[in-house]
Protein backbone atom coordinates (compact mmCIF):
# COMPACT_ATOMS: atom_id res chain seq x y z
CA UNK A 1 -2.71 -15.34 -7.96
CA UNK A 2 -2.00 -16.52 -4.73
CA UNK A 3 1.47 -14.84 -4.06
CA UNK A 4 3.02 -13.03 -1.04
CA UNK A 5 2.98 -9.34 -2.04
CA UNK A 6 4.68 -8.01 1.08
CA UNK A 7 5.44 -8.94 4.06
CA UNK A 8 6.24 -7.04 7.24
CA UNK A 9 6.63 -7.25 11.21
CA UNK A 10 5.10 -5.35 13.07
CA UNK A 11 7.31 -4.84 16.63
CA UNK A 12 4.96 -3.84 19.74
CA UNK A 13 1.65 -4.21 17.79
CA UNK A 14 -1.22 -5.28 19.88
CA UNK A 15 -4.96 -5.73 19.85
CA UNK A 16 -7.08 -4.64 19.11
CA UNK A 17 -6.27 -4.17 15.74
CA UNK A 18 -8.40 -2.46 12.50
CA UNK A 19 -7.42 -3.15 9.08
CA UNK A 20 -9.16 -1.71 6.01
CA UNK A 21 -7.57 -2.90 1.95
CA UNK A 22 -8.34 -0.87 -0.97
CA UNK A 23 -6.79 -1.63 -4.28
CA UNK A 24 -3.51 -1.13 -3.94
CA UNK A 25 -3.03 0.18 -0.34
CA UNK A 26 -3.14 -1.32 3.16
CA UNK A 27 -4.38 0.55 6.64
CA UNK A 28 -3.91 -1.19 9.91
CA UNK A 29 -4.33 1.17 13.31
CA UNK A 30 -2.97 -0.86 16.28
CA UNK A 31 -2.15 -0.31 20.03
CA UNK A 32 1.49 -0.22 20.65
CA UNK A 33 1.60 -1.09 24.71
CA UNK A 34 5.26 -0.40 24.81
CA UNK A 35 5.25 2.95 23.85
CA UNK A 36 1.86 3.64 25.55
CA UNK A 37 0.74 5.33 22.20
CA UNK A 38 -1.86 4.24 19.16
CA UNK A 39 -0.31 3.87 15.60
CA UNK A 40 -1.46 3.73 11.55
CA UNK A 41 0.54 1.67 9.47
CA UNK A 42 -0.23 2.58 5.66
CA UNK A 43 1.40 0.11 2.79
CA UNK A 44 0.78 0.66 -0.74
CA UNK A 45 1.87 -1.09 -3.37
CA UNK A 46 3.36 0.60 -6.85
CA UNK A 47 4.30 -1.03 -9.97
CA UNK A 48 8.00 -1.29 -10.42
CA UNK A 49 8.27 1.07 -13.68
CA UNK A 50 10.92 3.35 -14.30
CA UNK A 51 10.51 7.48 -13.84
CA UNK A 52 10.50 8.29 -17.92
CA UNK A 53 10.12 11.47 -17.40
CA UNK A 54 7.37 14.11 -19.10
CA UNK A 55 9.26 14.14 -22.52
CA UNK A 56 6.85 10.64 -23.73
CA UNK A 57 3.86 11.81 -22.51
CA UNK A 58 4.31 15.24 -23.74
CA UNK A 59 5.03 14.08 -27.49
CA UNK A 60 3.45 10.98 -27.21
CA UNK A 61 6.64 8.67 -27.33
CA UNK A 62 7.17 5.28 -26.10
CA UNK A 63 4.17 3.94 -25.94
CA UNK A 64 3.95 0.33 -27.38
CA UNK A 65 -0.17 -0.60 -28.07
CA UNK A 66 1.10 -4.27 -28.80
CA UNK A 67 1.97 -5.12 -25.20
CA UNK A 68 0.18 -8.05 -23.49
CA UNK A 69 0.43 -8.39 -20.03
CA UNK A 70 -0.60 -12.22 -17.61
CA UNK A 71 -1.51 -11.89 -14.05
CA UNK A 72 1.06 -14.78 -13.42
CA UNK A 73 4.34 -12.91 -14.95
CA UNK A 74 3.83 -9.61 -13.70
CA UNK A 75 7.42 -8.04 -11.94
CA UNK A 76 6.35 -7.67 -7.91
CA UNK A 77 5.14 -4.31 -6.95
CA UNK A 78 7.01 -1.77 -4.35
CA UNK A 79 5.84 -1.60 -1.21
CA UNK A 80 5.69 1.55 0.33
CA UNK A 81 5.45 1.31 3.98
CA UNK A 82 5.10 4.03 6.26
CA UNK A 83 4.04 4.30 10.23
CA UNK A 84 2.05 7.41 11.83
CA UNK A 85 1.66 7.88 15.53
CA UNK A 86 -2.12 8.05 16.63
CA UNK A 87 -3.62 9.98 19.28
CA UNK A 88 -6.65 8.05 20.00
CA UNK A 89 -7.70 4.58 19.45
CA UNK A 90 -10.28 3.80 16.63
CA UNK A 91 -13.26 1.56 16.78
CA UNK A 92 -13.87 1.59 12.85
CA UNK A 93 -12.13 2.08 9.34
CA UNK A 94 -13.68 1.30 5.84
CA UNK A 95 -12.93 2.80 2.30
CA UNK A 96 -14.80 5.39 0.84
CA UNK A 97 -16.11 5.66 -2.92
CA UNK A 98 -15.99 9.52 -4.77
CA UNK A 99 -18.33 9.24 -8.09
């Protein structure tokens, strides 16, 4: 749709930088100079839904088959950002597909 999703600095990243997207997650592995150290930087992305609980899945509650949903008035999604230290640089990242 052409929105910002998330935005984020990243302080003391340097090249060279890999990034691989996957449907609702981001991976970027950069060089961090500063600390002298490689680092992963995962995002992903959840709808914004309230935790129900079991109790409507388990009796099959609360579900309304009526609801229509547009790409252009969906609520934003949470970001979930976390960073992972690295101990060697990488020279490739891509996605992988389980049938």
């Amino acid at each position: 749709t052409g929105h910002v999703l998330h935005q984020s600095h990243v302080p003391g990243g340097a090249k060279p930088v890999h990034l691989v997207a996957c449907d609702n997650f981001v991976v970027m592995h950069y060089q961090n100079p500063k600390r002298t150290r490689f680092e992963i930087t995962v995002v992903e992305l959840f709808q914004a839904k309230a935790d129900d609980g079991p109790w409507d899945i388990i009796f099959g509650g609360g579900q309304s088959k009526n609801q229509t949903k547009s790409a252009h008035h969906l609520e934003s999604p949470i970001p979930l950002q976390q960073t992972y230290i690295f101990p060697v640089g990488v020279t490739a990242m891509a996605t992988t597909a389980t049938l």
